[in-house]
Protein backbone atom coordinates (compact mmCIF):
# COMPACT_ATOMS: atom_id res chain seq x y z
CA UNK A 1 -19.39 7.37 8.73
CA UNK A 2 -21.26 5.16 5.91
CA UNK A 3 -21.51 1.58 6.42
CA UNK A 4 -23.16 -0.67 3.52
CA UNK A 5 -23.07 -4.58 2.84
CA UNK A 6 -22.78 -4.75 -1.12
CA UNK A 7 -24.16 -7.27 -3.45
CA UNK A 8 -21.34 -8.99 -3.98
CA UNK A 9 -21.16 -9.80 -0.08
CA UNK A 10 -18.41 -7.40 0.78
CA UNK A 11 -18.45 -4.46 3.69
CA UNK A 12 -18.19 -0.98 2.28
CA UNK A 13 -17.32 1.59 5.04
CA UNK A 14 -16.95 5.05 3.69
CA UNK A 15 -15.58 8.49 5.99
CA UNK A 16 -14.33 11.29 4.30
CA UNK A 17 -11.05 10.14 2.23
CA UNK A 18 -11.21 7.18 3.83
CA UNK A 19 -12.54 4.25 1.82
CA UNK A 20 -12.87 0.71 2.66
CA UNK A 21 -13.78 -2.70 1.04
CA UNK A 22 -14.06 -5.60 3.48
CA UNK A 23 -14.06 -9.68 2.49
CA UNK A 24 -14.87 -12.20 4.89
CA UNK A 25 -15.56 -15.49 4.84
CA UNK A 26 -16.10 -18.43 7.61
CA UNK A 27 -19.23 -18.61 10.32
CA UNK A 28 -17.72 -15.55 11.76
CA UNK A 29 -18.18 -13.42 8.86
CA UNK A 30 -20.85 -11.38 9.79
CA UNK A 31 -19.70 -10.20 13.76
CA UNK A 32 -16.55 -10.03 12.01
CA UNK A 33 -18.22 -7.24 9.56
CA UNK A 34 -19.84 -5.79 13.06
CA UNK A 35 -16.80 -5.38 14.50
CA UNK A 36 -14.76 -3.53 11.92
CA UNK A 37 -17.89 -0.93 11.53
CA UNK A 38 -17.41 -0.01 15.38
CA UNK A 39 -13.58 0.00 14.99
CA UNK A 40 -14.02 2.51 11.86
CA UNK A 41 -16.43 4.69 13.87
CA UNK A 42 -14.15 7.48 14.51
CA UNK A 43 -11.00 6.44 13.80
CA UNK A 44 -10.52 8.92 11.37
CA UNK A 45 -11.08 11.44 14.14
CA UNK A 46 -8.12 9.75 15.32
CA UNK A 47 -5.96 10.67 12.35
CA UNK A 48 -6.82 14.03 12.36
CA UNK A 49 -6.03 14.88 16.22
CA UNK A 50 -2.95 14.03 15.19
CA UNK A 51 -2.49 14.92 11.43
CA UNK A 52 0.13 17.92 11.69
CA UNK A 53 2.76 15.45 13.52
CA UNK A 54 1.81 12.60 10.97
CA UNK A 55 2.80 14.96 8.34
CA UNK A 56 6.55 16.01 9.46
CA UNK A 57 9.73 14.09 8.18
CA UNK A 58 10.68 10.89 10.54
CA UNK A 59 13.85 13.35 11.62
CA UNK A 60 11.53 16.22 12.73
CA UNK A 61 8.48 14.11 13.84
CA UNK A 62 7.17 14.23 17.56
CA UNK A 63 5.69 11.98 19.64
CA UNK A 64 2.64 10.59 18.62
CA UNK A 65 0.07 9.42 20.93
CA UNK A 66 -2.86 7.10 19.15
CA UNK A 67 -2.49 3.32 18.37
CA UNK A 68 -2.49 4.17 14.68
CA UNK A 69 -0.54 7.07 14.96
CA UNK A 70 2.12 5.36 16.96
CA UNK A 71 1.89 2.45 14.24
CA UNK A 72 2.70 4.64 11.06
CA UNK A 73 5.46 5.94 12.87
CA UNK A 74 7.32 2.74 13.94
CA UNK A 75 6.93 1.62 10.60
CA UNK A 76 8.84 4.57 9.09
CA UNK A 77 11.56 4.24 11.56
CA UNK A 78 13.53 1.49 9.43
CA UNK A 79 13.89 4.57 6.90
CA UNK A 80 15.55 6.83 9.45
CA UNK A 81 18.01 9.09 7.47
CA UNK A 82 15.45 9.48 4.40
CA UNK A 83 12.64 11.82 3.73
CA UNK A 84 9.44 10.07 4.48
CA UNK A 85 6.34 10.96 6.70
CA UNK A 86 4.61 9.08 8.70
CA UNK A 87 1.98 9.38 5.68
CA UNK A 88 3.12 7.04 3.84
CA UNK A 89 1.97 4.26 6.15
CA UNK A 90 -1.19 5.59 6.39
CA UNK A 91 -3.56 3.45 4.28
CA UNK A 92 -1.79 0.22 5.56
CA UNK A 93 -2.22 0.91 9.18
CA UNK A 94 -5.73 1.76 9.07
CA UNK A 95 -6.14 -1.41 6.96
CA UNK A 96 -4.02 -3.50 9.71
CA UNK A 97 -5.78 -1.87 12.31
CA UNK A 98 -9.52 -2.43 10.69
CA UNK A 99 -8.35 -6.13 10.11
CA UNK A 100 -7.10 -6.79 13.67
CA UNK A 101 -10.98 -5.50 15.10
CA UNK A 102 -12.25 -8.18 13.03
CA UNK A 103 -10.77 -11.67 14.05
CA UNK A 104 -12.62 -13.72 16.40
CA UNK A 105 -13.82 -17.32 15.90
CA UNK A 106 -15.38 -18.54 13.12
CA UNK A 107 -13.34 -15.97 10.61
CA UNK A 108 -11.68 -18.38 8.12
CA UNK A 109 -10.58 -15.79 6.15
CA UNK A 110 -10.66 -11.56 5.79
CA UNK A 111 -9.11 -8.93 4.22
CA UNK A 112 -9.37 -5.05 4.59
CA UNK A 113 -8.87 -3.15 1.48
CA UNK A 114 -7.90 0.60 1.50
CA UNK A 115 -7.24 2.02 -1.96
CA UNK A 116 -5.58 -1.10 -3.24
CA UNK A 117 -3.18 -1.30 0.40
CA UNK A 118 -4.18 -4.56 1.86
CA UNK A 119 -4.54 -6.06 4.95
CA UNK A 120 -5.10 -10.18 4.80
CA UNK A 121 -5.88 -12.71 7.14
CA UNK A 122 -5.81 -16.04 7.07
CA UNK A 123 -7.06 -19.39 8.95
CA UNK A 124 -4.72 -22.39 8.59
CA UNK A 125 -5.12 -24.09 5.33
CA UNK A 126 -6.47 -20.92 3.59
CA UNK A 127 -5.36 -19.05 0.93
CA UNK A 128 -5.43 -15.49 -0.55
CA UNK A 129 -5.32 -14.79 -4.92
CA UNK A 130 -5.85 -10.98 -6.52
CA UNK A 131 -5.11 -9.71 -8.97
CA UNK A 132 -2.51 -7.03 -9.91
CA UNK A 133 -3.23 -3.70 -11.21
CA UNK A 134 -1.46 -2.61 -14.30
CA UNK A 135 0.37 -5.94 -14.74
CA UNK A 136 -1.54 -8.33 -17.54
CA UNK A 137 -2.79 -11.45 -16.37
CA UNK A 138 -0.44 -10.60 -13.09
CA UNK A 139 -1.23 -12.37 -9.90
CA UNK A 140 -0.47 -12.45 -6.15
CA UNK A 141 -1.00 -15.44 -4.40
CA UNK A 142 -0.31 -15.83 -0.57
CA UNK A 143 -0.92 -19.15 1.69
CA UNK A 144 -1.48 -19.60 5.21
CA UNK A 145 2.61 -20.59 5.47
CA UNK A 146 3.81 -17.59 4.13
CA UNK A 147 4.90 -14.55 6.44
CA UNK A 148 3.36 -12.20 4.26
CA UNK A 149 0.18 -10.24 5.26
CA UNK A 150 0.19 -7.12 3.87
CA UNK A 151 0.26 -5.75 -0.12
CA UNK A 152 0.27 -2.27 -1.34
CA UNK A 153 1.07 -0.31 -4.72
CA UNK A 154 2.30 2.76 -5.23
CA UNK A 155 2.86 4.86 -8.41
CA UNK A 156 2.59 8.29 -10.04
CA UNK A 157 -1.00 7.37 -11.61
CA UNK A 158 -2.00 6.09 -8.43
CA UNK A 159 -4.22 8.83 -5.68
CA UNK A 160 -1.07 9.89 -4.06
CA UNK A 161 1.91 11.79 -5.24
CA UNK A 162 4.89 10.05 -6.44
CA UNK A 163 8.76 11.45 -6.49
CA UNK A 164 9.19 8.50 -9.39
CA UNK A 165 7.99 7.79 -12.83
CA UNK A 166 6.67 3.92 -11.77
CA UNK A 167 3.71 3.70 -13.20
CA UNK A 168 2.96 0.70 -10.27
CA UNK A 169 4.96 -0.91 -7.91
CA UNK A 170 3.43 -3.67 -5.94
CA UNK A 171 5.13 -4.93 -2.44
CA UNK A 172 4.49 -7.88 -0.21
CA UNK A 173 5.16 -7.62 3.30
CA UNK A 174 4.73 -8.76 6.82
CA UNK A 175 2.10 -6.23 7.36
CA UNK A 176 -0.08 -3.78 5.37
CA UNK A 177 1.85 -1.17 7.02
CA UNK A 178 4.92 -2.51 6.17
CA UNK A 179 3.78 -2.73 2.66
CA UNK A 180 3.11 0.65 2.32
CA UNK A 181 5.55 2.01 3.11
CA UNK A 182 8.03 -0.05 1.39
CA UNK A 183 6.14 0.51 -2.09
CA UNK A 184 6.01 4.51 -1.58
CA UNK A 185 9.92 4.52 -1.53
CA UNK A 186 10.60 1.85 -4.01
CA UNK A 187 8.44 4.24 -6.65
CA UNK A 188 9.95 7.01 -5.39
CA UNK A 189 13.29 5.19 -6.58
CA UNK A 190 12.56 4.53 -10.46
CA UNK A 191 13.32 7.67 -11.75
CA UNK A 192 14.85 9.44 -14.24
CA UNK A 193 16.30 13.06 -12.98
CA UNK A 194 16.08 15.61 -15.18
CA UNK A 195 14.85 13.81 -18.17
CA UNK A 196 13.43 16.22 -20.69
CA UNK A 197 9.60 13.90 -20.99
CA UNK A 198 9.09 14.14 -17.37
CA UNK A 199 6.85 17.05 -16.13
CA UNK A 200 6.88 17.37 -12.86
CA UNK A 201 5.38 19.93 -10.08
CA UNK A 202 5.41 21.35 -6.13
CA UNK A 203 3.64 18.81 -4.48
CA UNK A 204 2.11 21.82 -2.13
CA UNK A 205 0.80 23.50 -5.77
CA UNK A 206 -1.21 20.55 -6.31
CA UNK A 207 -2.59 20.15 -2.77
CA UNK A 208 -1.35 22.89 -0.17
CA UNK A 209 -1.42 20.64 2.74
CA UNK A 210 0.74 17.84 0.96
CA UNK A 211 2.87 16.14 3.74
CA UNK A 212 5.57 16.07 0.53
CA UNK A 213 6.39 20.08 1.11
CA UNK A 214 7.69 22.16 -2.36
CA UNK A 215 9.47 18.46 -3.45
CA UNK A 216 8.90 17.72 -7.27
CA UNK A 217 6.29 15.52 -7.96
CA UNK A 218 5.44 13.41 -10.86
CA UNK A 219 2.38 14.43 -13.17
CA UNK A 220 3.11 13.29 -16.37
CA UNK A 221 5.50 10.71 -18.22
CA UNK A 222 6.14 10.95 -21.91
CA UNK A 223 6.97 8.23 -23.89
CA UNK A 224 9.83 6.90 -23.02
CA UNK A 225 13.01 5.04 -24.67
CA UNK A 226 13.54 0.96 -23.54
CA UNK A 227 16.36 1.98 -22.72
CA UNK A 228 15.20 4.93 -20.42
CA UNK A 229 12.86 2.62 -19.20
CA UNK A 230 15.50 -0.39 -17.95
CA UNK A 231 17.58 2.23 -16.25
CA UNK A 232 14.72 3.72 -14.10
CA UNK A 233 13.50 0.20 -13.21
CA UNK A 234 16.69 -0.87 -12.46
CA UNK A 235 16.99 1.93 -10.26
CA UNK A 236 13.91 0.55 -8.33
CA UNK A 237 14.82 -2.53 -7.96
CA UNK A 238 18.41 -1.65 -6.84
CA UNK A 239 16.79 0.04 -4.05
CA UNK A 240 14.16 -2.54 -3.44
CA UNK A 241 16.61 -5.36 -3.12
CA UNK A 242 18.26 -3.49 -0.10
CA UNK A 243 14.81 -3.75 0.99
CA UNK A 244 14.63 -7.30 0.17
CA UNK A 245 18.44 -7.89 2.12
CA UNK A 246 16.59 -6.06 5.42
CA UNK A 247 13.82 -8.08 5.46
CA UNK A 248 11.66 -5.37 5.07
CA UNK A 249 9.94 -6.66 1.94
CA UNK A 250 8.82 -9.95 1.12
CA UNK A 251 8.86 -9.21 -2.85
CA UNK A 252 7.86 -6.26 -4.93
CA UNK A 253 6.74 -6.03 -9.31
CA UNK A 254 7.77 -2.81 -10.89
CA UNK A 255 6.25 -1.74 -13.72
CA UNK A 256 6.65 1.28 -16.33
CA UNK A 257 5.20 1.43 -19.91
CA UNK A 258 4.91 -2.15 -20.66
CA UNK A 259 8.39 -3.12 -18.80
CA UNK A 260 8.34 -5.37 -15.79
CA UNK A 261 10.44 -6.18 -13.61
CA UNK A 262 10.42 -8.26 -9.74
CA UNK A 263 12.25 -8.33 -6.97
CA UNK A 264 12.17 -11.57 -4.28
CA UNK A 265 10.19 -14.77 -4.86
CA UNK A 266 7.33 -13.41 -2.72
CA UNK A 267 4.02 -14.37 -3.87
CA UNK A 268 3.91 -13.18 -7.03
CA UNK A 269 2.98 -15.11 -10.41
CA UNK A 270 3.10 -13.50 -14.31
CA UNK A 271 0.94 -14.63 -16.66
CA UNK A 272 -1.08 -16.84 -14.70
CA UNK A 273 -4.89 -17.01 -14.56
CA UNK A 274 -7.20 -18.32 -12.13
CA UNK A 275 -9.71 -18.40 -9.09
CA UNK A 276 -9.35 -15.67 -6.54
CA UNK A 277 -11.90 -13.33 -4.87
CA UNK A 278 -11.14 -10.51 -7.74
CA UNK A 279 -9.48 -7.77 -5.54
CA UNK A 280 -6.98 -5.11 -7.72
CA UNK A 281 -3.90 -4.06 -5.91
């Protein structure tokens, strides 16, 4: 396990695949930053006592035992009658759980980052701005008042495999977890079967222990008609909006070669600049 404190103020903690970037602010900052190092110590251990239940569907998963463990699967459970893994709440819960170690007094304000999956806290009165990956001038904005505490995105160009063609989809929810989740299956969602510019490949050909099996994943997207392009958003946002209707999601921005499209009010702003503390989802 690697712990640094960067120039730019932030906590780095690096172990194995798992990659962290902490902000802080508030008196508290610094025992806040002490306490997420001694969370991180070994909790990837943790993962891996567990990491051949973590990777079986939510109908064929057993019982998990550890806190994070337990917390990727409850998360899935709202997808009961899908194919997901407890997987794909994996960089959101260790993000939630970082986050939690961290509050005491004197934090005003933190967030965990895990890959662009993040976990946020807030103080009363404070407020949280980043920016959004792959969306111009694109913007998330969340105050103290608002439910949300978690954002992730999830895509084909992203580090994990993707059933869709998205080339980002970025969710707001109540948790990181949540978050996660929610943006794995909404990019799973914009799709086009079949079409002729999609390649696609074995998830387990491209990495043999892939929780995702011999399902088809996405490596490359040709250029695609508007057209094309509507119809596989819409697709994604159909989905997401059930989502939306469960309270599951807060809000979620789909995007795919230059088309955007959103889902829920959320906190989400287009073409709008301005202060924030410069974190990419």
């Amino acid at each position: 396990m690697q712990a640094h404190l960067l120039p730019d103020g932030r906590l780095h903690l690096h172990h194995g695949p798992v990659d962290l970037l902490i902000g802080a602010m508030g008196t508290g900052r610094m025992q806040g930053f002490s306490r997420a190092r001694d969370r991180f110590d070994g909790l990837l251990q943790e993962l891996v006592d567990e990491l051949a239940q973590l990777r079986t569907p939510l109908d064929l998963v057993p019982q998990v035992h550890g806190l994070i463990a337990r917390r990727m699967l409850a998360t899935i459970r709202p997808y009961q009658g899908q194919f997901v893994t407890p997987m794909a709440a994996v960089a959101g819960a260790v993000a939630e759980v970082v986050l939690a170690a961290m509050q005491g007094d004197g934090l005003e304000k933190a967030y965990v980052n895990n890959g662009g999956d993040l976990a946020v806290y807030l103080a009363k009165n404070q407020k949280y701005s980043g920016a959004v990956s792959g969306v111009a001038k694109g913007r998330i904005v969340l105050n103290y008042d608002d439910p949300w505490r978690g954002i992730a995105t999830s895509g084909w160009r992203g580090r994990s495999h993707s059933l869709g063609i998205a080339d980002s989809v970025t969710v707001l929810a109540r948790t990181a977890a949540e978050a996660d989740v929610a943006a794995t299956m909404i990019a799973n969602a914009v799709d086009l079967p079949d079409h002729s510019a999609i390649l696609r490949q074995a998830a387990c050909e491209l990495m043999p222990d892939s929780d995702l099996g011999t399902r088809a994943v996405t490596v490359d997207v040709g250029s695609l008609a508007r057209s094309d392009k509507q119809q596989a958003l819409e697709n994604g946002r159909i989905y997401a909006r059930k989502l939306l209707r469960k309270g599951l999601i807060g809000g979620a921005l789909l995007s795919l070669q230059g088309e955007i499209v959103s889902v829920g009010e959320g906190g989400f702003h287009l073409g709008v600049t301005g202060e924030g503390n410069h974190e990419r989802v």
